[in-house]
Protein backbone atom coordinates (compact mmCIF):
# COMPACT_ATOMS: atom_id res chain seq x y z
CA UNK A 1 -42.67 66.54 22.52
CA UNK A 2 -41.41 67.97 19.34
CA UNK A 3 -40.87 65.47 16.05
CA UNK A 4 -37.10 65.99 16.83
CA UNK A 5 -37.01 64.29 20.00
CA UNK A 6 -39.72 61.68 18.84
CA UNK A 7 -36.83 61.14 16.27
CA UNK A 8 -34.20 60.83 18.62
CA UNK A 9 -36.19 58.54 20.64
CA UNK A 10 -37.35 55.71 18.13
CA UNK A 11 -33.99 55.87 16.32
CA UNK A 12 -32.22 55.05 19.56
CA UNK A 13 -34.46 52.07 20.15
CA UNK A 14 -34.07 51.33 16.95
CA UNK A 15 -30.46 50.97 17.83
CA UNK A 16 -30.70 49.12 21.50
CA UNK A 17 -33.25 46.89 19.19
CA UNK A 18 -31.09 45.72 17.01
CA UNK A 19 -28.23 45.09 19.62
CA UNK A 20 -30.52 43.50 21.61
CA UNK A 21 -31.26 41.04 18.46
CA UNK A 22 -27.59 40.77 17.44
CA UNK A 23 -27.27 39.85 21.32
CA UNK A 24 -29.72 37.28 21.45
CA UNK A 25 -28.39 35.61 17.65
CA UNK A 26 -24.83 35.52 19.13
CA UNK A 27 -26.31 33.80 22.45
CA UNK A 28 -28.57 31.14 20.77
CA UNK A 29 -26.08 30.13 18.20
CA UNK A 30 -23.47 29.94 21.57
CA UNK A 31 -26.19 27.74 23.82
CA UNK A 32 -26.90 25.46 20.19
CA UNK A 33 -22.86 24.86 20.00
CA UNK A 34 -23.19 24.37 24.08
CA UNK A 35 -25.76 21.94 23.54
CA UNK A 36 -24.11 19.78 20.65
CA UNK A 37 -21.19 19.65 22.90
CA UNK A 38 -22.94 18.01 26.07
CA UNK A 39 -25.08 15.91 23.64
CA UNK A 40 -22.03 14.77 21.94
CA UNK A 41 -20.17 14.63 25.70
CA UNK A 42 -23.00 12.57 27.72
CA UNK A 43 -24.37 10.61 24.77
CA UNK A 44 -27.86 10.63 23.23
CA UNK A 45 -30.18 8.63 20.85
CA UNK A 46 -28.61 5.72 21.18
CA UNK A 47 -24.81 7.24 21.05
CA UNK A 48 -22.35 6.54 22.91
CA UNK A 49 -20.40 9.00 25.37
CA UNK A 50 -17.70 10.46 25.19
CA UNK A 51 -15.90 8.43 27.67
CA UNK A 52 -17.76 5.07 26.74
CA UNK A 53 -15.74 5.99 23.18
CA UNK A 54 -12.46 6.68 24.71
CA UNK A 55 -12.89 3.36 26.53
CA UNK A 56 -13.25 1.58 23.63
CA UNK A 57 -10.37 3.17 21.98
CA UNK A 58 -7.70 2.65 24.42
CA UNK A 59 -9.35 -0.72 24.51
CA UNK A 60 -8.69 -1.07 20.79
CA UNK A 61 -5.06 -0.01 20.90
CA UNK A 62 -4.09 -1.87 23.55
CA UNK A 63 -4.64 -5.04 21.06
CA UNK A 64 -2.88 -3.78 18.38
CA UNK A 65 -0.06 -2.92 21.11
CA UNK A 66 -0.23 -6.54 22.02
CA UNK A 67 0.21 -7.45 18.62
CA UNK A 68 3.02 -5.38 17.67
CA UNK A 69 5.37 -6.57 21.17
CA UNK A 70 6.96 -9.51 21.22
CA UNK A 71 5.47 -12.65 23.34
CA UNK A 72 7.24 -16.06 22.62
CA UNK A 73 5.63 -16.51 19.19
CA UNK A 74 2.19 -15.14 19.11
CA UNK A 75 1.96 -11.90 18.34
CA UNK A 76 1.97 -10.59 14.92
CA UNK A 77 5.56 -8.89 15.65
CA UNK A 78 7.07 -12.31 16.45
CA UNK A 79 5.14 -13.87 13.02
CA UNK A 80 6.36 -11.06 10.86
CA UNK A 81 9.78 -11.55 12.24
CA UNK A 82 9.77 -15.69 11.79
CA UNK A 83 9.00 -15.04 7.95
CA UNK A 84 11.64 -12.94 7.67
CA UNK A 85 13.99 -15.03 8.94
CA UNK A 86 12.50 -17.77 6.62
CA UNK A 87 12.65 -15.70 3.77
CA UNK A 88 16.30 -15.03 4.51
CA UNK A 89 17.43 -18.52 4.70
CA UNK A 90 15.54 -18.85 1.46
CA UNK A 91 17.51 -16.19 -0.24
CA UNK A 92 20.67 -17.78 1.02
CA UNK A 93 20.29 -21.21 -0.55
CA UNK A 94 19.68 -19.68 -3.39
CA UNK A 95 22.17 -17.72 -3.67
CA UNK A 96 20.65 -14.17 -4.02
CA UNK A 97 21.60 -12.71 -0.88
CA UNK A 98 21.26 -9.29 -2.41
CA UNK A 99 18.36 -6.76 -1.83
CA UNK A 100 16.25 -6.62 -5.17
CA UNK A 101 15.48 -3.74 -6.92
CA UNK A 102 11.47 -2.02 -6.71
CA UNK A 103 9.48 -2.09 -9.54
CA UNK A 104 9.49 1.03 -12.03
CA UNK A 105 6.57 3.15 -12.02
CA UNK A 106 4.96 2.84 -15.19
């Protein structure tokens, strides 16, 4: 074969080499993201899953949803609401049924 074709020939591997490389960087750096996903997804090293955590958040906002509706005096909605009502009778007797100003910035 002459040097032209042996030229041809390893600069055309050269070519499918490096595509082949670029190939196999894009698909490791794919099956890495893959594998942080599932990790992240089923849990691991002591972790919880993904839907162990969701559990525990819906678990955690139902509470504060329990706080914040009204039930016959002990939620935090019916507290906030009883000082209110205090603090209105309070402004009454005094006399300064008005809305005070806010402090100025400084």
């Amino acid at each position: 074969m002459s040097l032209e074709v042996w030229t041809a020939v390893i600069g055309l591997g050269a070519i499918l080499g490096g595509a082949a490389l670029a190939g196999l960087r894009w698909a490791w750096s794919w099956s890495r993201k893959v594998g942080r996903f599932l990790d992240s997804w089923f849990g691991h090293d002591g972790a919880k899953s993904m839907p162990e955590r969701m559990t525990a958040l819906e678990t955690r906002v139902g509470k504060v949803e329990e706080q914040w509706t009204p039930n016959g005096g002990g939620s935090a909605l019916d507290s906030l609401k009883r000082v209110e009502s205090m603090v209105k009778g309070i402004a009454v007797q005094t006399g300064s049924d008005s809305t005070p100003e806010p402090p100025k910035s400084l």
